[in-house]
Each structure stands twice: as C-alpha cells, then as structure tokens.
N, C-alpha and C. Protein backbone atom coordinates (compact mmCIF):
# COMPACT_ATOMS: atom_id res chain seq x y z
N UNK A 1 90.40 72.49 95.07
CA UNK A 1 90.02 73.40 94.00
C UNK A 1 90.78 74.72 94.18
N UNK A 2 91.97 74.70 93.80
CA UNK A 2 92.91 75.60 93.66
C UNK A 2 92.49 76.84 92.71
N UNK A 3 92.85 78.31 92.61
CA UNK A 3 92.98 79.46 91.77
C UNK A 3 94.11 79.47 91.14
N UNK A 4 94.16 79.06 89.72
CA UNK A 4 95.35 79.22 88.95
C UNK A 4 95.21 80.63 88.35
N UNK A 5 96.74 80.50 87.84
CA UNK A 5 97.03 82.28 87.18
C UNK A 5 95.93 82.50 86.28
N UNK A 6 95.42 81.51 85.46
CA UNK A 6 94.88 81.62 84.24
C UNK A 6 93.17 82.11 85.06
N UNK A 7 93.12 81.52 85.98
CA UNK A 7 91.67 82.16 86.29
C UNK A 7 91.94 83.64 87.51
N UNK A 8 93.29 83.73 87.69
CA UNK A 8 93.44 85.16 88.49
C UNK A 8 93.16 86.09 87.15
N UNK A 9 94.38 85.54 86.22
CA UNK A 9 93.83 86.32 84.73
C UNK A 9 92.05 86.74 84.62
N UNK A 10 91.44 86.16 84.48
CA UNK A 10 90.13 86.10 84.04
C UNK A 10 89.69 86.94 85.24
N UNK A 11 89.53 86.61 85.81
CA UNK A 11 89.37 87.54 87.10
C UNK A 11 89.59 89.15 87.19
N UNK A 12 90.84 89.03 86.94
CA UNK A 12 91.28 90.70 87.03
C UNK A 12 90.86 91.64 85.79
N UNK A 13 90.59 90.85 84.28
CA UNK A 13 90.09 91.51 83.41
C UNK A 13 88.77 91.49 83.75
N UNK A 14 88.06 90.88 84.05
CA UNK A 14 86.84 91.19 84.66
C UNK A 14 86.23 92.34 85.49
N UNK A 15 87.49 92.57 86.60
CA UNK A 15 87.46 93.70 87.06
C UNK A 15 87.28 94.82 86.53
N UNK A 16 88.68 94.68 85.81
CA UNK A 16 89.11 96.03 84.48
C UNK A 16 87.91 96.42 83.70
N UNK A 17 86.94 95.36 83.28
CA UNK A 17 86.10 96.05 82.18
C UNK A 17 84.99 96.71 83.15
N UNK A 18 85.01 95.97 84.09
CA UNK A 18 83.30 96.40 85.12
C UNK A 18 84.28 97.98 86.04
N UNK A 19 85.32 98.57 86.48
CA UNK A 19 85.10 99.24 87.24
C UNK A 19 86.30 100.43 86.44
N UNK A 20 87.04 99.83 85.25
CA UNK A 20 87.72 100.39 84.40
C UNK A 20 89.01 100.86 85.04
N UNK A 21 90.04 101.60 84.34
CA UNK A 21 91.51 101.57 84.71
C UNK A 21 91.34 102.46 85.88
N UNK A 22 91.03 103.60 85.31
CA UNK A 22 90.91 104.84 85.86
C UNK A 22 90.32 104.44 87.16
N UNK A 23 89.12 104.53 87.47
CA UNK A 23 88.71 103.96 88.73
C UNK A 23 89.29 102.93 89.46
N UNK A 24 89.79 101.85 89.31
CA UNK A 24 90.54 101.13 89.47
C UNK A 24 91.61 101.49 90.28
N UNK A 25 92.66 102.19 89.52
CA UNK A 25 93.81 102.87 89.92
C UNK A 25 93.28 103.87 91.44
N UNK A 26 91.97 104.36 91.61
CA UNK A 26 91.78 105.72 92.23
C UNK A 26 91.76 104.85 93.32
N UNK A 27 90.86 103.45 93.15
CA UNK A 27 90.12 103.17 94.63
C UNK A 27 91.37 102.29 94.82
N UNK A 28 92.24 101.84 94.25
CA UNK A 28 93.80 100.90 94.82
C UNK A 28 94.56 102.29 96.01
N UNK A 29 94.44 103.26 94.73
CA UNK A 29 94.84 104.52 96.22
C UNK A 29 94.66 105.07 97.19
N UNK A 30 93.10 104.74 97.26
CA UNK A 30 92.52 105.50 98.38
C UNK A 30 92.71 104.45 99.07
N UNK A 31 92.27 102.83 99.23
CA UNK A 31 92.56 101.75 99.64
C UNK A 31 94.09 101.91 100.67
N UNK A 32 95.05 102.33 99.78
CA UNK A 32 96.66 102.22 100.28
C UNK A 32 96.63 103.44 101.42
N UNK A 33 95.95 104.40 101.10
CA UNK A 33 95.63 105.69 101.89
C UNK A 33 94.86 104.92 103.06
N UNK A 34 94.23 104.21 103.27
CA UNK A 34 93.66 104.06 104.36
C UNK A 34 93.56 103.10 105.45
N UNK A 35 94.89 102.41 104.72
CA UNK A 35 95.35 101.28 105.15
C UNK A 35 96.54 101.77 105.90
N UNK A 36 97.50 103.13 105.40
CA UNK A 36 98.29 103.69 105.90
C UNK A 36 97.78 104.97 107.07
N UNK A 37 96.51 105.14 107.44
CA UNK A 37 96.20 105.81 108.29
C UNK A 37 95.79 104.85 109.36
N UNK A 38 95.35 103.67 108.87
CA UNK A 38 94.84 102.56 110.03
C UNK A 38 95.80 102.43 111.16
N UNK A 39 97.05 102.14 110.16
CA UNK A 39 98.33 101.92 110.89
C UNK A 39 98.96 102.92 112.05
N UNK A 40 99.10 104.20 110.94
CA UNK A 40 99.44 104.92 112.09
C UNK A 40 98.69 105.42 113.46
N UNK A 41 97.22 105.09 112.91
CA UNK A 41 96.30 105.34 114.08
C UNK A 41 96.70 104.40 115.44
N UNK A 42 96.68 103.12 114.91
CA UNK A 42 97.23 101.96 115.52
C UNK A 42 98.38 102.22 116.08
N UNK A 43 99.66 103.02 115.41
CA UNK A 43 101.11 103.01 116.58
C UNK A 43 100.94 104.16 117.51
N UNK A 44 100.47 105.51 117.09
CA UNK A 44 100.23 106.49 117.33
C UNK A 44 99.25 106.14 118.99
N UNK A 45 98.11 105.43 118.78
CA UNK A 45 97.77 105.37 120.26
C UNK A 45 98.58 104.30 121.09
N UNK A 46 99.57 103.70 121.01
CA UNK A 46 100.23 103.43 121.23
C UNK A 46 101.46 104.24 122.13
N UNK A 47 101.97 104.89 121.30
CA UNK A 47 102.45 106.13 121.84
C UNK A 47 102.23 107.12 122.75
N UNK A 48 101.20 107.40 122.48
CA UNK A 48 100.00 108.78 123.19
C UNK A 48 100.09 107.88 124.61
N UNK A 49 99.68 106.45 124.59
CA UNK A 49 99.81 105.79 125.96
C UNK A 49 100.80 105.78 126.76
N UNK A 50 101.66 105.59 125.83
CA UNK A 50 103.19 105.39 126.69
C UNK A 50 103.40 106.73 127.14
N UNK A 51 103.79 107.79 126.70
CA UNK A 51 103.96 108.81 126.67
C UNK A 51 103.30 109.75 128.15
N UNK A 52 101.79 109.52 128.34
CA UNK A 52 101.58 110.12 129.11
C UNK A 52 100.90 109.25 130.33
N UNK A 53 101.62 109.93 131.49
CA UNK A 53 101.25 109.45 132.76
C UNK A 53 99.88 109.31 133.43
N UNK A 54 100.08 108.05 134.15
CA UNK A 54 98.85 107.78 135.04
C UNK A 54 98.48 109.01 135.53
N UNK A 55 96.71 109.39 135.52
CA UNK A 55 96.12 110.44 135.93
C UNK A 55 95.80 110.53 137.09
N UNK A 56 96.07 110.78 137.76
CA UNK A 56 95.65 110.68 140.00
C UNK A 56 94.63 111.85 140.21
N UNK A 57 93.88 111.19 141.07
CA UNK A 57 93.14 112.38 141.78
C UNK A 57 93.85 113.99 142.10
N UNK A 58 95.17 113.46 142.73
CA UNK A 58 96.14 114.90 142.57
C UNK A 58 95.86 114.81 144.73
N UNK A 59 94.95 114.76 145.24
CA UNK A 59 94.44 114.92 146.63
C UNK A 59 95.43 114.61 147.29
C-alpha cells in the first residue's frame, strides 16, 4: 500500500486549508531554523572537544 502523488496531493491541500499558507510558510522556517541550529550544535561540540585539552589535576 504505496503513497501516490495523487494522495501526497490530497494530503498537502489538506494541510493548506487546516494550518493555511501563511502559517505554513512560518513553521517550514522556523522548522529549517532549528534543524540548522541542531546541526551546528552537533559540529560545534565537536570542536569545543577537540580543541581543548585534557584537564589534570595540575599537582
């Protein structure tokens, strides 16, 4: 039981009428916004690791 175009169609106007363009468009952005902070959170500690050295007692 496959999803053809014709019911992605049906689908996505469905969307459109229940959450409308406008909204639609806002939460696709904030979505892309936070998908692009995930990431960099993700390389970024990455980095921060590499970057700084094992902590020693110092003694």
């Amino acid at each position: 039981m496959d999803i053809g175009p014709t019911e992605l169609i049906v689908i996505l106007l469905i969307i459109v009428v229940l959450f409308g363009v406008g909204r639609l468009s806002k939460i696709g952005g904030e979505l892309g916004g936070a998908i692009r902070e995930f990431r960099k959170g993700l390389s970024g500690d990455e980095v921060e690791q590499a970057e700084k050295p094992p902590q020693g007692s110092g003694e």
